[in-house]
C-alpha atoms as a PDB file:
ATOM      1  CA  UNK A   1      -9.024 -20.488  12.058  1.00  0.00           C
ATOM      2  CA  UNK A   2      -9.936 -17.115  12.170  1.00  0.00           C
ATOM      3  CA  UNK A   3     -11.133 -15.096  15.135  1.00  0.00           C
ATOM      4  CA  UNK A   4     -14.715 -14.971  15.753  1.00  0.00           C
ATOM      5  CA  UNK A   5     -16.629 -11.562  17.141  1.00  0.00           C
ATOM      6  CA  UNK A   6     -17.877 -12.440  20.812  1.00  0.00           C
ATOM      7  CA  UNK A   7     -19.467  -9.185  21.415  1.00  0.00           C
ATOM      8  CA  UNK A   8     -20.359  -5.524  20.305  1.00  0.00           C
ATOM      9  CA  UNK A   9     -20.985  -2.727  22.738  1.00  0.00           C
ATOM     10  CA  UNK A  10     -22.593   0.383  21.634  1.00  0.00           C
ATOM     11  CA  UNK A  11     -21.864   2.730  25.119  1.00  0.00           C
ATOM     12  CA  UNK A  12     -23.877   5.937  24.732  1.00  0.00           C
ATOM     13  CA  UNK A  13     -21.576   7.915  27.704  1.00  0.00           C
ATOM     14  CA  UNK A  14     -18.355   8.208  28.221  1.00  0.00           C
ATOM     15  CA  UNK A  15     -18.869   6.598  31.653  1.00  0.00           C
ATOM     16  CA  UNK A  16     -20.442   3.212  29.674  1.00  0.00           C
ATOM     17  CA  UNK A  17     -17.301   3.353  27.999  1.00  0.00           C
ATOM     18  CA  UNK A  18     -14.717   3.131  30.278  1.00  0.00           C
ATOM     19  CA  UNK A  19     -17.155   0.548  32.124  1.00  0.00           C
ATOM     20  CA  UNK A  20     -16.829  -1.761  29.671  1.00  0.00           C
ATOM     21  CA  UNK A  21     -12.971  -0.992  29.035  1.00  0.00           C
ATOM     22  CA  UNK A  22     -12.762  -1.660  32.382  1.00  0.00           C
ATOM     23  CA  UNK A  23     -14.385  -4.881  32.217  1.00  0.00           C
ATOM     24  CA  UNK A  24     -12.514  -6.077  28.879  1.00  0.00           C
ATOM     25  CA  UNK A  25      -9.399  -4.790  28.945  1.00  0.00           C
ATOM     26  CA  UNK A  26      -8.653  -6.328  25.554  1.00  0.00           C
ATOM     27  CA  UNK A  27     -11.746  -4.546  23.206  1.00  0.00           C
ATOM     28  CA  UNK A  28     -10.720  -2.531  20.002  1.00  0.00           C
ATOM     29  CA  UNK A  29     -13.029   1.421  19.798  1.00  0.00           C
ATOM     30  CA  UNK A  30     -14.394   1.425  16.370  1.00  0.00           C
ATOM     31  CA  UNK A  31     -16.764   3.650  15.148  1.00  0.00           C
ATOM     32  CA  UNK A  32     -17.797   3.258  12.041  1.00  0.00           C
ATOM     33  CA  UNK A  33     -13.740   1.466  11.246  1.00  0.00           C
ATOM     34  CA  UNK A  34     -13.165   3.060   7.836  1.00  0.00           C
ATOM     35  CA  UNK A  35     -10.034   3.664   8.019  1.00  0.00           C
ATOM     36  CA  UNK A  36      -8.677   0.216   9.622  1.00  0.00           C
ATOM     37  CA  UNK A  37     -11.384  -1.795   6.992  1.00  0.00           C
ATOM     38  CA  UNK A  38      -9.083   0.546   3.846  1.00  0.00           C
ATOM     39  CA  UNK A  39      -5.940  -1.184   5.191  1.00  0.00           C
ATOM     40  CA  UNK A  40      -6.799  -4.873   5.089  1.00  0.00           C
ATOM     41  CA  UNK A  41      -6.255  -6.553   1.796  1.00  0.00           C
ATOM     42  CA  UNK A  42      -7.920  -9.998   2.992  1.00  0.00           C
ATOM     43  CA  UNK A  43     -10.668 -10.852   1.098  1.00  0.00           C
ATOM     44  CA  UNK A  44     -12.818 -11.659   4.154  1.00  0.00           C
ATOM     45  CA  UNK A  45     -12.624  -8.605   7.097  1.00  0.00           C
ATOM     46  CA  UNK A  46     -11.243  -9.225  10.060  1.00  0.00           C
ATOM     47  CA  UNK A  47     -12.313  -7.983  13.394  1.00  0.00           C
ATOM     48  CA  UNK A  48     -11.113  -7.772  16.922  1.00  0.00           C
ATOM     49  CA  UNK A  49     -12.895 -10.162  19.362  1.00  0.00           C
ATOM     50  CA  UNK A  50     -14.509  -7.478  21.429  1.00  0.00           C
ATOM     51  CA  UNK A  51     -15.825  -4.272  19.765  1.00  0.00           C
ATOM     52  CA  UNK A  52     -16.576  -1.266  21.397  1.00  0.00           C
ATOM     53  CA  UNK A  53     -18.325   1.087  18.964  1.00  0.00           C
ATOM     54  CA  UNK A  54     -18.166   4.556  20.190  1.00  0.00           C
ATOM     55  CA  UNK A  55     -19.936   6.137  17.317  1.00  0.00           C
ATOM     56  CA  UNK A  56     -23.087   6.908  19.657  1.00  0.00           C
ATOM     57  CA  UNK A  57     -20.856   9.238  22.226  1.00  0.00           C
ATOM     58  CA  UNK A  58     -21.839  12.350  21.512  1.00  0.00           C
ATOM     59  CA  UNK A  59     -19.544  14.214  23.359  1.00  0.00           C
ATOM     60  CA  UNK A  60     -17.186  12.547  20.455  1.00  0.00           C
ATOM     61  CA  UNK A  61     -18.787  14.300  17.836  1.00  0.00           C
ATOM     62  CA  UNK A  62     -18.475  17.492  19.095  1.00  0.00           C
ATOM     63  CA  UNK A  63     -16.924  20.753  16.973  1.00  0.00           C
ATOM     64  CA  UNK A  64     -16.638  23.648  19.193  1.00  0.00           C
ATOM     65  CA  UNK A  65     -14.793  27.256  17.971  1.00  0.00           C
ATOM     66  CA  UNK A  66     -13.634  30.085  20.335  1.00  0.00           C
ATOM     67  CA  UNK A  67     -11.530  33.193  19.257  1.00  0.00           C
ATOM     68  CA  UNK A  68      -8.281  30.943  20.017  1.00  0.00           C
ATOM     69  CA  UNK A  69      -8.657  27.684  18.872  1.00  0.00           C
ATOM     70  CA  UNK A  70     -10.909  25.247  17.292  1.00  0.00           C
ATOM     71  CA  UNK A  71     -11.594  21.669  19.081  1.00  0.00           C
ATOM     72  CA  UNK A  72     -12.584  18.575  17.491  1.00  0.00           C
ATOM     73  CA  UNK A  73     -14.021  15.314  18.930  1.00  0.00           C
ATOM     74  CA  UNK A  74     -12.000  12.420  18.115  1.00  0.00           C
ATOM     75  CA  UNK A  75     -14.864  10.564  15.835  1.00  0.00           C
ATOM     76  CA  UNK A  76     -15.681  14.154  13.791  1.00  0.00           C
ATOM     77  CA  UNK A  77     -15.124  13.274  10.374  1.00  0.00           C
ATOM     78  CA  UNK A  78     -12.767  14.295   8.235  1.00  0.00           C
ATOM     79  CA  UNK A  79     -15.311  15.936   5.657  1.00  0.00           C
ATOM     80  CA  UNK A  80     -16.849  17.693   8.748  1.00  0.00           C
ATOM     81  CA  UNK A  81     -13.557  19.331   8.971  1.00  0.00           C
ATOM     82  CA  UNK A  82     -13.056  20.205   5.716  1.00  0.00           C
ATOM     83  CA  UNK A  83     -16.484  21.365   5.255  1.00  0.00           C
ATOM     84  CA  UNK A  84     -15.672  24.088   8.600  1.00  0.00           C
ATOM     85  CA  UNK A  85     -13.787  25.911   5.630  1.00  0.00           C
ATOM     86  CA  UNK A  86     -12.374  29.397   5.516  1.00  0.00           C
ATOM     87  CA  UNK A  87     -12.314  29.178   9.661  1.00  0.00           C
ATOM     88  CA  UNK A  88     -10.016  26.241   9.539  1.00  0.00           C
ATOM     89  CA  UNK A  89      -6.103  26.958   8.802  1.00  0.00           C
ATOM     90  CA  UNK A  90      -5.282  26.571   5.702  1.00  0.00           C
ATOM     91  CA  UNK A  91      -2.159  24.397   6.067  1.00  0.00           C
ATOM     92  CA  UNK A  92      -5.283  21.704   7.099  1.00  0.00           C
ATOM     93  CA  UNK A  93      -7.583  22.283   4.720  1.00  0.00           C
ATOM     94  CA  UNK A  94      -5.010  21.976   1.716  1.00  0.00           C
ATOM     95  CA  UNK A  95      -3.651  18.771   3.098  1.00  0.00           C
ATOM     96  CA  UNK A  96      -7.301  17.334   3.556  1.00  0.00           C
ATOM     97  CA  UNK A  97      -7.990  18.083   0.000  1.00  0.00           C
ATOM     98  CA  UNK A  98      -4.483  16.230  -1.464  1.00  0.00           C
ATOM     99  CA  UNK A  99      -4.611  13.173   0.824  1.00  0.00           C
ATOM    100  CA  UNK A 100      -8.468  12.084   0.392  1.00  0.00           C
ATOM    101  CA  UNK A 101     -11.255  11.912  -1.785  1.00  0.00           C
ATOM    102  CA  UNK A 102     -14.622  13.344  -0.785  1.00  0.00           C
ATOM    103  CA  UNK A 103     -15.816   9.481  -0.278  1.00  0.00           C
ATOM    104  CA  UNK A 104     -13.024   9.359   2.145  1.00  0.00           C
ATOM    105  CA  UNK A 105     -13.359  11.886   3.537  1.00  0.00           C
ATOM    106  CA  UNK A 106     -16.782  11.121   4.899  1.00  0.00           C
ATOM    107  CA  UNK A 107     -16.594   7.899   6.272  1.00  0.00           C
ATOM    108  CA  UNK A 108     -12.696   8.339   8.081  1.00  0.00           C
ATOM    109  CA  UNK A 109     -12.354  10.191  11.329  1.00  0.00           C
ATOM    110  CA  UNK A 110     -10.006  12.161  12.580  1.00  0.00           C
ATOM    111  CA  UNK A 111      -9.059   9.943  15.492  1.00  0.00           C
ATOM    112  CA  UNK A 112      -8.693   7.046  13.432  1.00  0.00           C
ATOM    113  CA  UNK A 113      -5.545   8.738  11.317  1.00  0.00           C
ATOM    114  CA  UNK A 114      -3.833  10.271  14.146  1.00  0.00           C
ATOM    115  CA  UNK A 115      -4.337   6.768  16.041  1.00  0.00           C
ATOM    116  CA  UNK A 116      -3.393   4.618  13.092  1.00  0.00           C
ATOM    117  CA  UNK A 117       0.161   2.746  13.335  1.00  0.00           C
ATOM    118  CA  UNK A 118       0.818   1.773   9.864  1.00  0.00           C
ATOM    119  CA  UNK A 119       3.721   3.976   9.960  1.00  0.00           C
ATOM    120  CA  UNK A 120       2.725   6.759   7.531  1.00  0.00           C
ATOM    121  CA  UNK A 121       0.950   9.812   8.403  1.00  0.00           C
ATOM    122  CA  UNK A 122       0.952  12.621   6.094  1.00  0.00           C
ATOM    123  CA  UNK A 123      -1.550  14.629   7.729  1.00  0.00           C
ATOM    124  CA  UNK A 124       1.302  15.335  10.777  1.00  0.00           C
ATOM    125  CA  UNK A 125       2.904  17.694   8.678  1.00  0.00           C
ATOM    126  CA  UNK A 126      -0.126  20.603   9.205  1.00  0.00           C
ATOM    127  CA  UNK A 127      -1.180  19.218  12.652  1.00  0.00           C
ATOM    128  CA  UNK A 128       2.626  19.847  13.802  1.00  0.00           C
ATOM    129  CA  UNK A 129       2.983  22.795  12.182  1.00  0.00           C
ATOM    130  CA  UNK A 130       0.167  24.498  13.491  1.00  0.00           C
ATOM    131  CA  UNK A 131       1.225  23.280  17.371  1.00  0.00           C
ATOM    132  CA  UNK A 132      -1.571  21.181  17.632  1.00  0.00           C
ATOM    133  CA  UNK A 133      -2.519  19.412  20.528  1.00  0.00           C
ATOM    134  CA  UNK A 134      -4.738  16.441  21.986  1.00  0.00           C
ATOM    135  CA  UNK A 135      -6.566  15.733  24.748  1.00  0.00           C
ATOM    136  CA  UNK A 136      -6.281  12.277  26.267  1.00  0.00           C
ATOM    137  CA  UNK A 137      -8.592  10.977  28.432  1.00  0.00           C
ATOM    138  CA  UNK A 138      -9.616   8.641  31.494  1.00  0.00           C
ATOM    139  CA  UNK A 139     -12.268   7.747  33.423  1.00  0.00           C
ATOM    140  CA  UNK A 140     -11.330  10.721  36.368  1.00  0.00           C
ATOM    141  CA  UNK A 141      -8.906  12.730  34.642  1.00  0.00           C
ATOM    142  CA  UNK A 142      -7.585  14.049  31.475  1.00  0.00           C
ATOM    143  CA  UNK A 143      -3.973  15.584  30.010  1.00  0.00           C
ATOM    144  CA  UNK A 144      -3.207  17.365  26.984  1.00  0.00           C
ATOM    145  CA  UNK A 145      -0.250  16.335  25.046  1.00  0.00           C
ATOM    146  CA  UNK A 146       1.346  17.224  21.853  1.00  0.00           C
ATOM    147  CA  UNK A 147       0.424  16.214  18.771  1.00  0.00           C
ATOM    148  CA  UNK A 148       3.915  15.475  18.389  1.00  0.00           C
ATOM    149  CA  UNK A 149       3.670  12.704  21.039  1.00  0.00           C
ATOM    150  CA  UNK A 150       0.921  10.883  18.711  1.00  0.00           C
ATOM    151  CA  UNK A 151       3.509  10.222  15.845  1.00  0.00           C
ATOM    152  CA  UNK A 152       5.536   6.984  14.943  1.00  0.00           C
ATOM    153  CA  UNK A 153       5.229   3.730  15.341  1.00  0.00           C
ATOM    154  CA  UNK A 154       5.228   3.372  19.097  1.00  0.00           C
ATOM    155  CA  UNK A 155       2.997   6.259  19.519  1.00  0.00           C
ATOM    156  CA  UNK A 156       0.180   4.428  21.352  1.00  0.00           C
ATOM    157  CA  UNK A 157       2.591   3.237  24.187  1.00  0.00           C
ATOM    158  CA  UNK A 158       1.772   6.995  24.991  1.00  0.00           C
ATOM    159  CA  UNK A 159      -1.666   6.282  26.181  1.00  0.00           C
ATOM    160  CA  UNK A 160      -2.274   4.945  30.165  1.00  0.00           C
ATOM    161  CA  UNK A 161      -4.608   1.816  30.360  1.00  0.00           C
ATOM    162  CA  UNK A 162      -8.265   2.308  29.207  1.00  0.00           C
ATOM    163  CA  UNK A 163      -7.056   6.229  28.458  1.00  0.00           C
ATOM    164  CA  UNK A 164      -8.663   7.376  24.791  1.00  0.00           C
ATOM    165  CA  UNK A 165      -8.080  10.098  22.057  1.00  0.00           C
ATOM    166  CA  UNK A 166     -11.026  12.473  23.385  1.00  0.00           C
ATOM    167  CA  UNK A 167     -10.630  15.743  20.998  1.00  0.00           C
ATOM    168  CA  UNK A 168      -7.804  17.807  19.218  1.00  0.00           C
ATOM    169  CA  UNK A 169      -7.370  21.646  19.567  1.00  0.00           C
ATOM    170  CA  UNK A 170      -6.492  23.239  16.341  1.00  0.00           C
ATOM    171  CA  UNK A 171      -4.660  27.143  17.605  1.00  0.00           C
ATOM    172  CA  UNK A 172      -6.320  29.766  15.130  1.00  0.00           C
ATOM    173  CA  UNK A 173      -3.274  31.906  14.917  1.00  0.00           C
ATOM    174  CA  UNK A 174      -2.961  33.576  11.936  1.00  0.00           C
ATOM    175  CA  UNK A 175      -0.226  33.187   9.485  1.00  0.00           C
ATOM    176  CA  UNK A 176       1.085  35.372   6.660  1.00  0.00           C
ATOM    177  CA  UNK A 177       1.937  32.655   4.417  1.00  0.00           C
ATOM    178  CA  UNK A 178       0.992  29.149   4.007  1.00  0.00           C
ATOM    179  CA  UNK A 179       2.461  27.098   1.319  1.00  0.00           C
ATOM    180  CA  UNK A 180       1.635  23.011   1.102  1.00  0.00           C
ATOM    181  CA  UNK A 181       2.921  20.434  -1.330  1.00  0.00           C
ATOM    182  CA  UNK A 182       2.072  16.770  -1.775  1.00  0.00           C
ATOM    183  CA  UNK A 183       4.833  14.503  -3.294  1.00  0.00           C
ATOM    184  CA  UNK A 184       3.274  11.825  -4.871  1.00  0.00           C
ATOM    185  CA  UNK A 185       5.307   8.233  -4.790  1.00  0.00           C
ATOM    186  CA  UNK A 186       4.378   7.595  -8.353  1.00  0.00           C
ATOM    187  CA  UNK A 187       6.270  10.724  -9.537  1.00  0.00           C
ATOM    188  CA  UNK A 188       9.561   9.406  -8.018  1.00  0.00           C
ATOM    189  CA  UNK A 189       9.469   5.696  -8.334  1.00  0.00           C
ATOM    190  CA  UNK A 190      10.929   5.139  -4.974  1.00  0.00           C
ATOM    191  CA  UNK A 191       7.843   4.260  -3.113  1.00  0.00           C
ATOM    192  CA  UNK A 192       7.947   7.472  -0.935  1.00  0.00           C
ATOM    193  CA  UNK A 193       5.220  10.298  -0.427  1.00  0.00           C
ATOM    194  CA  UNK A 194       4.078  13.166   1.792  1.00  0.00           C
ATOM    195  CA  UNK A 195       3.288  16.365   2.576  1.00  0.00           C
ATOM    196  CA  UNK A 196       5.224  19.611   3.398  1.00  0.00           C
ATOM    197  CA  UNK A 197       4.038  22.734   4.517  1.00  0.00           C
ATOM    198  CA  UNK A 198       5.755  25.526   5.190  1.00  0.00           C
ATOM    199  CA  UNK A 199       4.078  28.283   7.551  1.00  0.00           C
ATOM    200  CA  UNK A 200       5.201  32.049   8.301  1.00  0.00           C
ATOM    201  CA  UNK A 201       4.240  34.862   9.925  1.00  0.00           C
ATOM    202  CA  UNK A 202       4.888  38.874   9.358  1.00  0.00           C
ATOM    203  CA  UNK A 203       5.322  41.830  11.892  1.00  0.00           C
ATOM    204  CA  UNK A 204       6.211  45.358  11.237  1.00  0.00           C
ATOM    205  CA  UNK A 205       7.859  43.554   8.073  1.00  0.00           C
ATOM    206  CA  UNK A 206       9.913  41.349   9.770  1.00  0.00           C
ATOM    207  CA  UNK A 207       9.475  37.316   9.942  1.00  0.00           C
ATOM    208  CA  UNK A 208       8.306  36.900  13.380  1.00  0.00           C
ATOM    209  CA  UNK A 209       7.853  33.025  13.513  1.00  0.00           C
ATOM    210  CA  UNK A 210       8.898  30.209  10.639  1.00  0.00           C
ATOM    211  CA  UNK A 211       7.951  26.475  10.698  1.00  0.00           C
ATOM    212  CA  UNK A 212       8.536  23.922   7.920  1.00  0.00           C
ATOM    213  CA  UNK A 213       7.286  20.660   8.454  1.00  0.00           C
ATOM    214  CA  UNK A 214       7.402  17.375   6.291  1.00  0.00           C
ATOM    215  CA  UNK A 215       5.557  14.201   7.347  1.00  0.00           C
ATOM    216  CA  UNK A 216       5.153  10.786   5.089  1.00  0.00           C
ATOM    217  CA  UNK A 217       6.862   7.228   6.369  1.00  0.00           C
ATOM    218  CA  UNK A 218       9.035  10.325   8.472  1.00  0.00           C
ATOM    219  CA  UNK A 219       8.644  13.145   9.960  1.00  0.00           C
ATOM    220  CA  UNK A 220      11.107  15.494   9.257  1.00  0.00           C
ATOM    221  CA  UNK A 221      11.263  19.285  11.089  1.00  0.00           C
ATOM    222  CA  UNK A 222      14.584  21.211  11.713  1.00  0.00           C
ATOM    223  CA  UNK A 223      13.932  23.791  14.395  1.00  0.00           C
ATOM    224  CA  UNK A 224      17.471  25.431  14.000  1.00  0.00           C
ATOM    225  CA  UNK A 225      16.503  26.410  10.140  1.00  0.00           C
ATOM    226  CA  UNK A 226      13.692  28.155  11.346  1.00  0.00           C
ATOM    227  CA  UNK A 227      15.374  29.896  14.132  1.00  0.00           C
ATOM    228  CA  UNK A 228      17.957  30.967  11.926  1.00  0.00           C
ATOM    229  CA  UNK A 229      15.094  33.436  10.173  1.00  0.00           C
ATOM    230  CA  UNK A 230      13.340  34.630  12.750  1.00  0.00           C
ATOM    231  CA  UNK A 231      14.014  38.231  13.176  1.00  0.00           C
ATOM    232  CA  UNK A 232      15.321  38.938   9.611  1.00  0.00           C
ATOM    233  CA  UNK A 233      13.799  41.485   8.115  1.00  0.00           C
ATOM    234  CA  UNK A 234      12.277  41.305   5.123  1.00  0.00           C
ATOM    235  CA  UNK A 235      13.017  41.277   2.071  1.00  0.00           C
ATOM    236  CA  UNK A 236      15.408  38.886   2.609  1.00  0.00           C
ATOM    237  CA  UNK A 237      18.947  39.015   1.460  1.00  0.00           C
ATOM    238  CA  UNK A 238      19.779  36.396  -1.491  1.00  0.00           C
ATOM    239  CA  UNK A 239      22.230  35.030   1.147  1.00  0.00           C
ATOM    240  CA  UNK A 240      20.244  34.725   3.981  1.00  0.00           C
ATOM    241  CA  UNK A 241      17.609  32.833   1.611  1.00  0.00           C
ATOM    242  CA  UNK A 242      20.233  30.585   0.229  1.00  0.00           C
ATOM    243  CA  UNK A 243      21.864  30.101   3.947  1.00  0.00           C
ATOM    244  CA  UNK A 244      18.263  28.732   4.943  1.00  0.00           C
ATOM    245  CA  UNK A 245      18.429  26.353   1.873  1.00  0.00           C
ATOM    246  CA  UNK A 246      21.863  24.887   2.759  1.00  0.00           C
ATOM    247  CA  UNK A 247      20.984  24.455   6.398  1.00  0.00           C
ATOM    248  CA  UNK A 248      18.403  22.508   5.936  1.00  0.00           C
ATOM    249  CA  UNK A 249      20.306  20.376   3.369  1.00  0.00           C
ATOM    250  CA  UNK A 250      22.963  19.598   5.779  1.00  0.00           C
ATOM    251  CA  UNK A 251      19.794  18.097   8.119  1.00  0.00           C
ATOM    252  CA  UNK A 252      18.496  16.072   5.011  1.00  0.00           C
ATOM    253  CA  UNK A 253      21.981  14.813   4.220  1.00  0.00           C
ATOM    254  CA  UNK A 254      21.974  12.924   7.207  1.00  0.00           C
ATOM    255  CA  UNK A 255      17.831  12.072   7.635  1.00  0.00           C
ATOM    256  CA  UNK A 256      16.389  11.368   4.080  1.00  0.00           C
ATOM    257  CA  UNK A 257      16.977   9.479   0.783  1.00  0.00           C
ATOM    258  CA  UNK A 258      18.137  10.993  -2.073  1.00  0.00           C
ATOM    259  CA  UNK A 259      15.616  11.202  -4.136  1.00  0.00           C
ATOM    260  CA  UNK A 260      13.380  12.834  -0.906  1.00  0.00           C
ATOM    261  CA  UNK A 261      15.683  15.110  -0.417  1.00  0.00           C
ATOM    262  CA  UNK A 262      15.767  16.891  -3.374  1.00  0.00           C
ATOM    263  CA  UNK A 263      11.874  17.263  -4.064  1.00  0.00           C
ATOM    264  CA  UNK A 264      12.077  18.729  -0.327  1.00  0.00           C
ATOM    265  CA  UNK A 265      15.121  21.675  -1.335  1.00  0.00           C
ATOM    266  CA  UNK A 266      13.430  22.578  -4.535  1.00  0.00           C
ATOM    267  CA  UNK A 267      10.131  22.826  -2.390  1.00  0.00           C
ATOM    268  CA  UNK A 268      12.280  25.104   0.267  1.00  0.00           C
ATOM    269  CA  UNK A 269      14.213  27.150  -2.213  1.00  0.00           C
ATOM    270  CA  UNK A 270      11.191  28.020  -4.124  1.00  0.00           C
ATOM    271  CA  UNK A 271       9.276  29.341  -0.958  1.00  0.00           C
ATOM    272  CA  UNK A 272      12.046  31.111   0.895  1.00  0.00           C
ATOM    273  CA  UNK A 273      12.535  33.420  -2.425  1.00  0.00           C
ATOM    274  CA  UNK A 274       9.465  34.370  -2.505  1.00  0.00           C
ATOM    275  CA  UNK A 275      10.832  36.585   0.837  1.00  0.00           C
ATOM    276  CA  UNK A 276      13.740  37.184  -1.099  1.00  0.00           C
ATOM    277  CA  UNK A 277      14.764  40.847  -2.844  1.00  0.00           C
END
């Protein structure tokens, strides 16, 4: 027999919704549910037994931009982010565009794919990248976390009782060089996609800060490769470039299927020569 919907709160505060969190300690947030409604594959929907739908918290909804950072209530959408354009990084607005269509993009929100727990999450790869972070929050208090916390399976054993995804903070830092590349399962037959991006920055001519990120069913970031650059001056050496390239096969020989691991080295070797003499 399936489940049958008992009730549906629509809280217009945050304080009406951790009263009625506290009073069912059991109710699912929705807000609109896109993204959980694109994962069933029943032909009739199913839906928790006690709804809270948060979609009326304004506070929720809220995009706010300083010099330093931008910060983005949990049920902003992801087209509202896209739409910010030029101002947002482009490691984010690249992956937004090869992960979902415009349709998509307007009804999911950007709390519901960092809180999803299907096990995939190819947006991770930017959000990491950029040192993004969250804010979680309770009735009296709140703590900021990294996104980095919010990934894998067991990610929402992270969260206290009754403690929500209240807004992310995107850093604004500039970077030199942004390169993004979707690898599409089709193309390798394997059942395996994601995203990579790989991020640097420039000072006086020297690489001042590297990050190279992938996410898909794993997340996969070697912070010794990017160490190992940092400092060099440019243009790199054809040895130092091909160095970089081996070190991060040695980490993929031991954390990634075959067939993964050599879309991700062409992707590296092709953007570390473009620092290359």
């Amino acid at each position: 027999m399936k489940r049958i919907v008992n009730q549906i709160f629509f809280p217009t505060s945050l304080q009406e919704l951790f009263n009625t969190l506290d009073r069912f300690s059991s109710a699912n947030i929705f807000a609109g549910g896109a993204y959980q409604i694109r994962r069933q594959h029943n032909r009739a929907l199913l839906l928790p037994e006690i709804i809270i739908n948060a979609g009326h918290i304004a506070e929720l909804h809220v995009i706010a931009r300083t010099e330093r950072y931008i910060d983005i209530g949990s049920m902003v959408t992801l087209n509202q982010i896209f739409r910010l354009g030029k101002i947002l990084p482009d490691a984010i607005r690249q992956t937004l565009a090869f992960l979902y269509s415009g349709i998509l993009r307007n009804a999911a929100l950007i709390g519901d794919i960092i809180c999803q727990t299907r096990g995939y999450e190819p947006l991770a790869a930017a959000l990491i990248a950029l040192g993004v972070r969250c804010e979680l929050r309770l009735n009296t208090q709140s703590r900021w976390i990294s996104i980095n916390s919010l990934t894998g399976t067991d990610k929402m054993s992270v969260f206290y009782p009754h403690e929500i995804l209240y807004r992310i903070r995107i850093p604004l830092e500039q970077w030199d060089f942004t390169l993004c590349r979707y690898f599409d399962a089709v193309a390798s037959g394997k059942g395996e996609s994601g995203v990579i991006v790989f991020l640097a920055r420039i000072q006086n001519n020297i690489l001042s800060d590297v990050r190279v990120v992938f996410s898909g069913s794993v997340i996969l970031r070697n912070r010794n490769c990017e160490t190992s650059l940092i400092g060099q001056k440019l243009p790199l050496s054809k040895k130092n470039a091909a160095d970089f390239t081996n070190l991060w096969k040695s980490y993929l020989l031991e954390n990634s299927p075959d067939f993964l691991r050599d879309r991700i080295l062409l992707f590296i070797e092709s953007a570390i020569l473009q620092f290359a003499d």
